[in-house]
Protein backbone atom coordinates (compact mmCIF):
# COMPACT_ATOMS: atom_id res chain seq x y z
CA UNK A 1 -0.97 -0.61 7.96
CA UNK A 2 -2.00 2.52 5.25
CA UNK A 3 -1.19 5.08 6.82
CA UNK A 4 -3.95 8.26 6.06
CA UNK A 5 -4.34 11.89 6.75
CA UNK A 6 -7.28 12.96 8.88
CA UNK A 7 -7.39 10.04 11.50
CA UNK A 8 -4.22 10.75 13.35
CA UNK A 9 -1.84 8.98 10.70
CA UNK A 10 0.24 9.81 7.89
CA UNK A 11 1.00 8.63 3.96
CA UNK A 12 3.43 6.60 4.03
CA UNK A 13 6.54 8.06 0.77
CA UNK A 14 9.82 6.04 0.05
CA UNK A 15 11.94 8.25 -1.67
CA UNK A 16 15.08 6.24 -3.81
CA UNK A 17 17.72 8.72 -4.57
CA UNK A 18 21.48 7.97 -4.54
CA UNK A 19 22.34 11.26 -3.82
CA UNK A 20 22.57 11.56 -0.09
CA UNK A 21 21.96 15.39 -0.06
CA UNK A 22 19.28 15.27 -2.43
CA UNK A 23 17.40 12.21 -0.68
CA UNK A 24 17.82 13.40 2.69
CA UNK A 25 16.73 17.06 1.56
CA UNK A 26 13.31 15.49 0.52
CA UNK A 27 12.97 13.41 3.65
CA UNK A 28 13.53 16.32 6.01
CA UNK A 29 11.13 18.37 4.33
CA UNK A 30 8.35 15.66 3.53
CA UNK A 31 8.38 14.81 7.41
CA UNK A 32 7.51 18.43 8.27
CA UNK A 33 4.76 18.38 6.02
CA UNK A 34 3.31 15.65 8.44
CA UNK A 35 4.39 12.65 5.81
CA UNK A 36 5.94 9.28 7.05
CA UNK A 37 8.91 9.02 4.77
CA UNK A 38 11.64 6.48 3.98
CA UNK A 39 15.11 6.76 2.36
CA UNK A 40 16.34 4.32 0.14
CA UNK A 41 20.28 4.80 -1.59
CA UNK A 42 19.37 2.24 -4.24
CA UNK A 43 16.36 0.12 -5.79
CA UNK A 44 17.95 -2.98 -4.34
CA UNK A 45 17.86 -1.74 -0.74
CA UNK A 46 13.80 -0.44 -1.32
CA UNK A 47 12.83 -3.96 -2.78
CA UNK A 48 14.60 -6.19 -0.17
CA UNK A 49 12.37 -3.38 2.44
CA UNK A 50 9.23 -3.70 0.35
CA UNK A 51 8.98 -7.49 1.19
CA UNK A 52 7.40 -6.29 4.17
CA UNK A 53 5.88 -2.63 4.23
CA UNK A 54 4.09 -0.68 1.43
CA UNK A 55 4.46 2.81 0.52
CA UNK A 56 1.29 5.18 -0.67
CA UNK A 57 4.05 7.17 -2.44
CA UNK A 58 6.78 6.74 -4.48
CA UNK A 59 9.77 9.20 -5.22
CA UNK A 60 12.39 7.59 -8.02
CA UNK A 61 15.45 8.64 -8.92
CA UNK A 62 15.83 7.50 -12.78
CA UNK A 63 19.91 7.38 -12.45
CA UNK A 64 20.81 4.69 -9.72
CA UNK A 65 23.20 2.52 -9.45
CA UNK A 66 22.65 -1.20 -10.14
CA UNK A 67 19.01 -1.26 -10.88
CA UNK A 68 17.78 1.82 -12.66
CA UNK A 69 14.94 3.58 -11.29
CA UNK A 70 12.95 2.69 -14.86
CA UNK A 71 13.62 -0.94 -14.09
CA UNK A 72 12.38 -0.66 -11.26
CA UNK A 73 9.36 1.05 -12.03
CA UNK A 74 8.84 -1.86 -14.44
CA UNK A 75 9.26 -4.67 -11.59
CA UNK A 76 6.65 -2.65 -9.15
CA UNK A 77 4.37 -2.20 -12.64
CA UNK A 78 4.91 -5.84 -13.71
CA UNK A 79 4.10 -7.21 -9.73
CA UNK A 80 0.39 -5.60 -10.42
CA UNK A 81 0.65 -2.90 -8.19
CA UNK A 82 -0.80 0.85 -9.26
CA UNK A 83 1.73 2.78 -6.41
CA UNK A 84 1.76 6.36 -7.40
CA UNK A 85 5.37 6.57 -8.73
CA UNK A 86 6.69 10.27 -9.39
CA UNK A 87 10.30 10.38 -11.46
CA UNK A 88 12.94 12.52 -10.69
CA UNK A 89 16.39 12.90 -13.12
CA UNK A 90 18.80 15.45 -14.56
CA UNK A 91 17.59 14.54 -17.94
CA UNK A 92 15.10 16.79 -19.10
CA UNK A 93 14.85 15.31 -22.68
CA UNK A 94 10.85 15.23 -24.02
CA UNK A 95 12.20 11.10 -24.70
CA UNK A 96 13.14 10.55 -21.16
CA UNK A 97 9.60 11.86 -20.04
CA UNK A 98 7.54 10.17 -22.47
CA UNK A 99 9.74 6.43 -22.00
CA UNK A 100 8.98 6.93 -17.99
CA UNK A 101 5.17 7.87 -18.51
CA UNK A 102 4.69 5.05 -20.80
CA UNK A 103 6.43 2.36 -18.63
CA UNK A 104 3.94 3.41 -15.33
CA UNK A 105 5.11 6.53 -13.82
CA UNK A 106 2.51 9.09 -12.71
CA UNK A 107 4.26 12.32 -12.74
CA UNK A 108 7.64 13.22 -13.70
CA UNK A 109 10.29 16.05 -12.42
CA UNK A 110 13.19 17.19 -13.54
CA UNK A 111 16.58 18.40 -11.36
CA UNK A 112 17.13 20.86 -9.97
CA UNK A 113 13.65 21.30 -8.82
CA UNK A 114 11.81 23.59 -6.09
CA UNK A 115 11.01 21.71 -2.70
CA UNK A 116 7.26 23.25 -3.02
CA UNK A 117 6.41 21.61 -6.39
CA UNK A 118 7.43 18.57 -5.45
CA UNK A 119 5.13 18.87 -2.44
CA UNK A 120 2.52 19.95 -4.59
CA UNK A 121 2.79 17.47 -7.37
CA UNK A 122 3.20 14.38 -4.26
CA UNK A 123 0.04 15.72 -2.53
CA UNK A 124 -2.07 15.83 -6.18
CA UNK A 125 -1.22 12.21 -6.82
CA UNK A 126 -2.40 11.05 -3.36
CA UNK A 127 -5.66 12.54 -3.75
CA UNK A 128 -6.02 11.08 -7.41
CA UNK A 129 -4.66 7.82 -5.89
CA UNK A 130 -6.46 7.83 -2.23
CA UNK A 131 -8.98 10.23 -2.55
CA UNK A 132 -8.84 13.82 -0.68
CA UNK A 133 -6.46 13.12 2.65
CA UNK A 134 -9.97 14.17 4.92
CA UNK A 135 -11.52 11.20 2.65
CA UNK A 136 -9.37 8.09 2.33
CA UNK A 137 -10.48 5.66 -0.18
CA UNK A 138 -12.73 2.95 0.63
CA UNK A 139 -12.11 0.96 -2.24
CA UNK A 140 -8.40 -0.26 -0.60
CA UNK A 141 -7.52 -1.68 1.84
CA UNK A 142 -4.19 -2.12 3.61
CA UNK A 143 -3.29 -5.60 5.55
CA UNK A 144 0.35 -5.43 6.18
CA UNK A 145 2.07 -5.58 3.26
CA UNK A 146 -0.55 -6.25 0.97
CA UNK A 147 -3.11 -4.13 -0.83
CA UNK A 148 -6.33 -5.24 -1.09
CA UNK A 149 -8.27 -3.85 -3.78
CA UNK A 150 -12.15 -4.13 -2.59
CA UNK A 151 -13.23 -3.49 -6.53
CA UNK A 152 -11.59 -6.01 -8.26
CA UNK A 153 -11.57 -8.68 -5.64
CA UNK A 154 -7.91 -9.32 -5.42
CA UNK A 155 -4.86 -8.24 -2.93
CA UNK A 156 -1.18 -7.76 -3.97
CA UNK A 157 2.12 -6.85 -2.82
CA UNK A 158 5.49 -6.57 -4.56
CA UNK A 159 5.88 -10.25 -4.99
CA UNK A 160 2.54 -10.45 -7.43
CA UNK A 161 -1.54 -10.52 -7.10
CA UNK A 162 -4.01 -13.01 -5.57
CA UNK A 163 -7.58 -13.08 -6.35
CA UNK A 164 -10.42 -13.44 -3.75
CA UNK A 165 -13.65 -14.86 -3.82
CA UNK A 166 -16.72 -12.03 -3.71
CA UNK A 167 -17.14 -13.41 0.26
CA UNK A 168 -13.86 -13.10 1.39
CA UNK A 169 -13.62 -9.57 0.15
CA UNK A 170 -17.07 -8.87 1.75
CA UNK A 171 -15.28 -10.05 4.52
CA UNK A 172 -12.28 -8.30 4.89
CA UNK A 173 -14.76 -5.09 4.29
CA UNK A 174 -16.43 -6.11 7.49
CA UNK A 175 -13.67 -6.66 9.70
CA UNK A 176 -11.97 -3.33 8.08
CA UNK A 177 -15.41 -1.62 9.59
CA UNK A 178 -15.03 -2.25 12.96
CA UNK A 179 -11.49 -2.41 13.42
CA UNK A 180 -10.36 -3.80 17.15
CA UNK A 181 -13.84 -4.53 17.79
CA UNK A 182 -13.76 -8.64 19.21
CA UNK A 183 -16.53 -9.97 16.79
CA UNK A 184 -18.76 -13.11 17.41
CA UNK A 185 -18.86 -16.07 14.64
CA UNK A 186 -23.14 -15.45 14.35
CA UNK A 187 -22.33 -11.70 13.74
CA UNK A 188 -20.06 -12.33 11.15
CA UNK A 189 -22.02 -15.21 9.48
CA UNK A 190 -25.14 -12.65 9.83
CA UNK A 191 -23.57 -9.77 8.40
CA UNK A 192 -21.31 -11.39 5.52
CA UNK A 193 -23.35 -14.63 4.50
CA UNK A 194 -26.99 -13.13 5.39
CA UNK A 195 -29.74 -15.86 4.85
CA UNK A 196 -27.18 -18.51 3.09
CA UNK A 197 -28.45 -21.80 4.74
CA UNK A 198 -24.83 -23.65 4.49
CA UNK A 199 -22.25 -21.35 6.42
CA UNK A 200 -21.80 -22.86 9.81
CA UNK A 201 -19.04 -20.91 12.52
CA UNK A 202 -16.37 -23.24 11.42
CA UNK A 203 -16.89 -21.92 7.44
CA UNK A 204 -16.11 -18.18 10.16
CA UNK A 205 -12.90 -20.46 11.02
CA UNK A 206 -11.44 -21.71 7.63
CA UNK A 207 -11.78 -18.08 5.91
CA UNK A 208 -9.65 -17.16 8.94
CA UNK A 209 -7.15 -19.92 8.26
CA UNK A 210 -6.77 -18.80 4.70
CA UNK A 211 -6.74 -15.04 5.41
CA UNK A 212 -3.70 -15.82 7.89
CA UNK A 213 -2.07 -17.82 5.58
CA UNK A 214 -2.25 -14.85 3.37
CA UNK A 215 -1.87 -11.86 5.58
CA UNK A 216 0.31 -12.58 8.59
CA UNK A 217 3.65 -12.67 8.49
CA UNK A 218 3.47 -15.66 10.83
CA UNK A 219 -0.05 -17.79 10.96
CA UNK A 220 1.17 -19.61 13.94
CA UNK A 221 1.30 -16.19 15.88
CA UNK A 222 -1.41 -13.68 14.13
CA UNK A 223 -1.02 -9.99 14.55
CA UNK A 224 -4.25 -8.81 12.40
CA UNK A 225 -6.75 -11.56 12.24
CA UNK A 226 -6.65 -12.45 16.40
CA UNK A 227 -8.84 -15.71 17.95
CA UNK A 228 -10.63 -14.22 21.28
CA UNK A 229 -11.24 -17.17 23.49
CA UNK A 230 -15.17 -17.88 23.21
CA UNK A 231 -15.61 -14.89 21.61
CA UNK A 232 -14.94 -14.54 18.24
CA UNK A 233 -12.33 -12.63 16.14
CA UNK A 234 -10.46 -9.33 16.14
CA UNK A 235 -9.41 -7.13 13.36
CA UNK A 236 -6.35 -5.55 13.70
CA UNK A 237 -4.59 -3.10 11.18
């Protein structure tokens, strides 16, 4: 789930650095500042990870081994997804700036660097990104390890996009409001498909179906979109 300041949670940073000292440096002091943050030696090791949890955040090292962090800023860029991405490298060179900016990264900082800027240039592209941490964005949406963009009626993740209908993101909006709250089939059909005359409870079942086969890691056994018997549905970040 995204993780937010102000509600008890944390932004979620993955910082890719092959430098131990360096990576575990930032980690140590990103966790005090009340962050949830994840090292990763390589771009291999943060993609194979990705597969299955999203970051608000990301910290890239441009000189990594195997995969440079510029090639992987293209893969998360060419995948659809707008992750903050903040540079870091020994190359201070006005080329090496302008090449990351243009290929999709959001800020850029060069080594050696002062722990404090850093911190202040993460926390100014979270609020550009989320909105203020006391005000999370409302026009996202995190459902395991895909983003769902509420604006432009599609979700993604690091494997590419898929676009929803105007209903099923009306949807989603609704179950995001009321989050662990068991929800009857006439509420739902009342809320989301108002005075439509066709919806019955089992159009309620088959945009469950196809959110599952979306969202959950396993359909079978759902862990957000939950059946209560005779009940209705739960939401579940």
């Amino acid at each position: 789930m995204i993780r937010t300041e102000g509600n008890g949670e944390l932004y979620k940073i993955a910082v890719v650095e092959d430098n131990d000292l360096i990576r575990n440096m930032i980690k140590v002091n990103l966790d005090k500042k009340g962050f949830l943050t994840r090292g990763f030696p390589d771009a291999e090791s943060l993609l194979e990870k990705s597969k299955k949890e999203l970051y608000d955040l990301l910290v890239l090292d441009i000189m990594l081994p195997g995969m440079t962090g510029l090639e992987l800023l293209q893969e998360i860029r060419k995948n659809g997804l707008d992750t903050p991405v903040l540079m870091l490298t020994i190359k201070g060179e006005i080329q090496y700036k302008i090449g990351a900016l243009d290929m999709g990264a959001d800020d850029y900082l060069v080594k050696p660097f002062n722990i404090e800027e850093l911190l202040a240039r993460i926390k100014a592209l979270l609020r550009r990104s989320l909105g203020k941490p006391s005000t999370p964005s409302t026009k996202q949406l995190l459902i395991g390890n895909h983003r769902v963009d509420l604006s432009n009626l599609e979700c993604a993740n690091q494997l590419g996009k898929i676009k929803l209908s105007e209903k099923e993101v009306k949807l989603l909006a609704f179950f995001a409001s009321r989050p662990g709250e068991t929800i009857s089939r006439a509420d739902i059909l009342e809320e989301v498909w108002g005075m439509d005359v066709s919806p019955t409870p089992r159009t309620v079942d088959n945009f469950i179906l196809k959110f599952r086969k979306i969202f959950e890691e396993n359909p079978e056994r759902p862990s957000h979109f939950i059946s209560v018997r005779n009940k209705g549905y739960r939401f579940e970040k």
